[in-house]
Protein backbone atom coordinates (compact mmCIF):
# COMPACT_ATOMS: atom_id res chain seq x y z
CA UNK A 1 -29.77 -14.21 13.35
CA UNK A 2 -26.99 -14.88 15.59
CA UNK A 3 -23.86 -16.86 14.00
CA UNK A 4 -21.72 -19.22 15.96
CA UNK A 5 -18.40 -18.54 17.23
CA UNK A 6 -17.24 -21.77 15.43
CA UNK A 7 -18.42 -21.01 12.38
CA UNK A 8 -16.79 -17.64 12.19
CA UNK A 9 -13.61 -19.06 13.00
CA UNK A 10 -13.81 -21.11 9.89
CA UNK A 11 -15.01 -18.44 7.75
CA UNK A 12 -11.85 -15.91 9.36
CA UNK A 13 -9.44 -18.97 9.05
CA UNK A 14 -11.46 -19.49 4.86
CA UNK A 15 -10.49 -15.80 4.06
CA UNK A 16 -6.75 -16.11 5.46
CA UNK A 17 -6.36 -19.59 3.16
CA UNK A 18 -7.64 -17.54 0.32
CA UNK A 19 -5.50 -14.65 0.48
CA UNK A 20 -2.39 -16.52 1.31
CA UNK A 21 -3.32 -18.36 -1.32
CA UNK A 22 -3.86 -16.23 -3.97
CA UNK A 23 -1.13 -13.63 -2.85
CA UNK A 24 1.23 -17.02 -3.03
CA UNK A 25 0.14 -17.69 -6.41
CA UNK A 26 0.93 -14.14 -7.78
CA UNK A 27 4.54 -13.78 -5.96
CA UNK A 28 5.19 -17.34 -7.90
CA UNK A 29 4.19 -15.67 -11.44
CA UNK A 30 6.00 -12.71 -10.86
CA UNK A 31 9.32 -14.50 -9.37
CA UNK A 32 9.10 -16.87 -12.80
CA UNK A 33 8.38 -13.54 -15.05
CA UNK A 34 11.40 -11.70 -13.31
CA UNK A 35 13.89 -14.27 -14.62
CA UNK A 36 12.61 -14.09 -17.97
CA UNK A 37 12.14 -10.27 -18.46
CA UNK A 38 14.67 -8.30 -20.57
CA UNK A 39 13.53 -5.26 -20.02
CA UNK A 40 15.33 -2.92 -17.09
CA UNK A 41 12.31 -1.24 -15.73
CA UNK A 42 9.76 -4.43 -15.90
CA UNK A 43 12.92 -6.06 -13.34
CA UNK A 44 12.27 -2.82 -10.72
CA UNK A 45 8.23 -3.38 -11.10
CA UNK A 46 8.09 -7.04 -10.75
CA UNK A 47 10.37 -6.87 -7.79
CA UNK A 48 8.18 -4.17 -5.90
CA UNK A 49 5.38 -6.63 -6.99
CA UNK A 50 7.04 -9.27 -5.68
CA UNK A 51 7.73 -7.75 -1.81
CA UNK A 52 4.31 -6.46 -1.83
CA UNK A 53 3.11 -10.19 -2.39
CA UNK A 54 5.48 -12.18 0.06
CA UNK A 55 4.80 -8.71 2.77
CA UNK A 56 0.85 -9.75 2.12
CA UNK A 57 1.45 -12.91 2.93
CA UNK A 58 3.28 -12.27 6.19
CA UNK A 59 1.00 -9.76 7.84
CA UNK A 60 -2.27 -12.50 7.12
CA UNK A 61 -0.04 -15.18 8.73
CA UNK A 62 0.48 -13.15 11.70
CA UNK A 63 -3.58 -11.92 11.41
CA UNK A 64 -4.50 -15.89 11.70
CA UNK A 65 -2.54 -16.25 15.24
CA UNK A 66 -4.84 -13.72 16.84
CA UNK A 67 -7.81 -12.77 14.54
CA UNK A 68 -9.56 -11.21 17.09
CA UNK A 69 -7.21 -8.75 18.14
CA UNK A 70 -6.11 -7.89 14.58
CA UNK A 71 -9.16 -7.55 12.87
CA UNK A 72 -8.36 -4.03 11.91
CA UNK A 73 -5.90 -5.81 9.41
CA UNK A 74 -8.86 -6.85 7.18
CA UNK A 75 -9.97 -3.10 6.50
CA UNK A 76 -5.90 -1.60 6.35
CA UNK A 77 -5.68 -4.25 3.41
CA UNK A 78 -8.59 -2.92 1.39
CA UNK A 79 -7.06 0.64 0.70
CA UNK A 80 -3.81 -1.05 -1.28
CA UNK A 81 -6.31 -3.60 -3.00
CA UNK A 82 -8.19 -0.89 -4.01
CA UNK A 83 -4.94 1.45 -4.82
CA UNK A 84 -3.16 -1.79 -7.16
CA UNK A 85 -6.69 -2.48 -8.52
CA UNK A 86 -7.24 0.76 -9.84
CA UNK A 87 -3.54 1.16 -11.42
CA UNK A 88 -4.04 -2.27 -12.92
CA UNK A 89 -6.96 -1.34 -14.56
CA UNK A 90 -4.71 1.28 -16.69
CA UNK A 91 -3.05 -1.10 -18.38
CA UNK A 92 -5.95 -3.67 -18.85
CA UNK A 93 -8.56 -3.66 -21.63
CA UNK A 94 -12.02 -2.44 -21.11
CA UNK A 95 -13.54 -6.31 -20.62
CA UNK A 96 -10.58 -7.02 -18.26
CA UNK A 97 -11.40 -3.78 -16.15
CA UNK A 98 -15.08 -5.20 -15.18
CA UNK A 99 -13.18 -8.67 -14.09
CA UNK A 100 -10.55 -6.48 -12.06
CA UNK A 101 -13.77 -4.59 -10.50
CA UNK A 102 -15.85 -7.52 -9.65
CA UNK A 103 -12.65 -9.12 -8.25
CA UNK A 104 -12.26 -6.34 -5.98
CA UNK A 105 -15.44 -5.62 -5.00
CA UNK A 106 -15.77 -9.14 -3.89
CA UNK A 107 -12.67 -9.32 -1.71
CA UNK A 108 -13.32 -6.11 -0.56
CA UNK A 109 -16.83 -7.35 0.88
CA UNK A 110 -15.52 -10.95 2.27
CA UNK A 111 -12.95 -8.78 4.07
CA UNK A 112 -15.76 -6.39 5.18
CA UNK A 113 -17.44 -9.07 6.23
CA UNK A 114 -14.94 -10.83 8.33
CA UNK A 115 -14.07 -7.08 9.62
CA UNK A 116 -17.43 -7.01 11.34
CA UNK A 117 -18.37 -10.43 12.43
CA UNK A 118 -14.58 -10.29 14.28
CA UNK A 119 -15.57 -7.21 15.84
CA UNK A 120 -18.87 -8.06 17.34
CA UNK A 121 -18.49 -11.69 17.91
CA UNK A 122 -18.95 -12.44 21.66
CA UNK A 123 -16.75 -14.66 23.14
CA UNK A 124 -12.59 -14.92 22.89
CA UNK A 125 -13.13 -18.30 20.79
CA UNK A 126 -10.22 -16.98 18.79
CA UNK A 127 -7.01 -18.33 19.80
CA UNK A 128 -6.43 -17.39 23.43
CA UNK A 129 -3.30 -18.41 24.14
């Protein structure tokens, strides 16, 4: 079954709304929790937390300019999801753990996904100039 070019592009462009999304979303929790923690060593986390968010959502801006030639971004990103997923999962409670799986298991496959129809789509649809 061969899939348009078009509708790639709107999946590829579906997946970097999403992330930039969601990474935007958690970099505005943690920026509001860092002015109301108390506690010295939550302020070091949350601001690691919160470069890691605003760095996730630079690199996927500069992924949508040229998808095609920066596919190999979708499968780098995987290893730190996987990496924050599994040190999250410490702290989280044994029903929360399943939800932090799934989660992960789910990005992990729509970036898989996008990974491979980047990579053996035909034509240079993607932004050529």
């Amino acid at each position: 079954m061969k899939i348009s070019e078009k509708k790639i592009f709107y999946y590829i462009n579906f997946l970097v709304f999403l992330t930039i999304g969601i990474n935007s979303f958690y970099a505005y929790s943690f920026i509001d929790k860092f002015f109301y923690t108390t506690n010295d060593k939550n302020f070091e986390i949350l601001i690691s937390a919160i470069s890691l968010e605003i760095a996730w959502i630079s690199i996927f801006v500069w992924f949508s300019f040229r998808p095609k030639e920066r596919k190999d971004i979708l499968i780098l990103t995987i290893i730190p999801m996987i990496i924050s997923n599994t040190l999250t999962n410490l702290t989280l409670a044994q029903m929360q753990i399943y939800t932090n799986i799934l989660f992960l298991f789910l990005f992990s496959s729509l970036y898989l996904i996008g990974y491979f129809l980047l990579r053996f789509s035909n034509k240079d649809y993607f932004y050529d100039s």
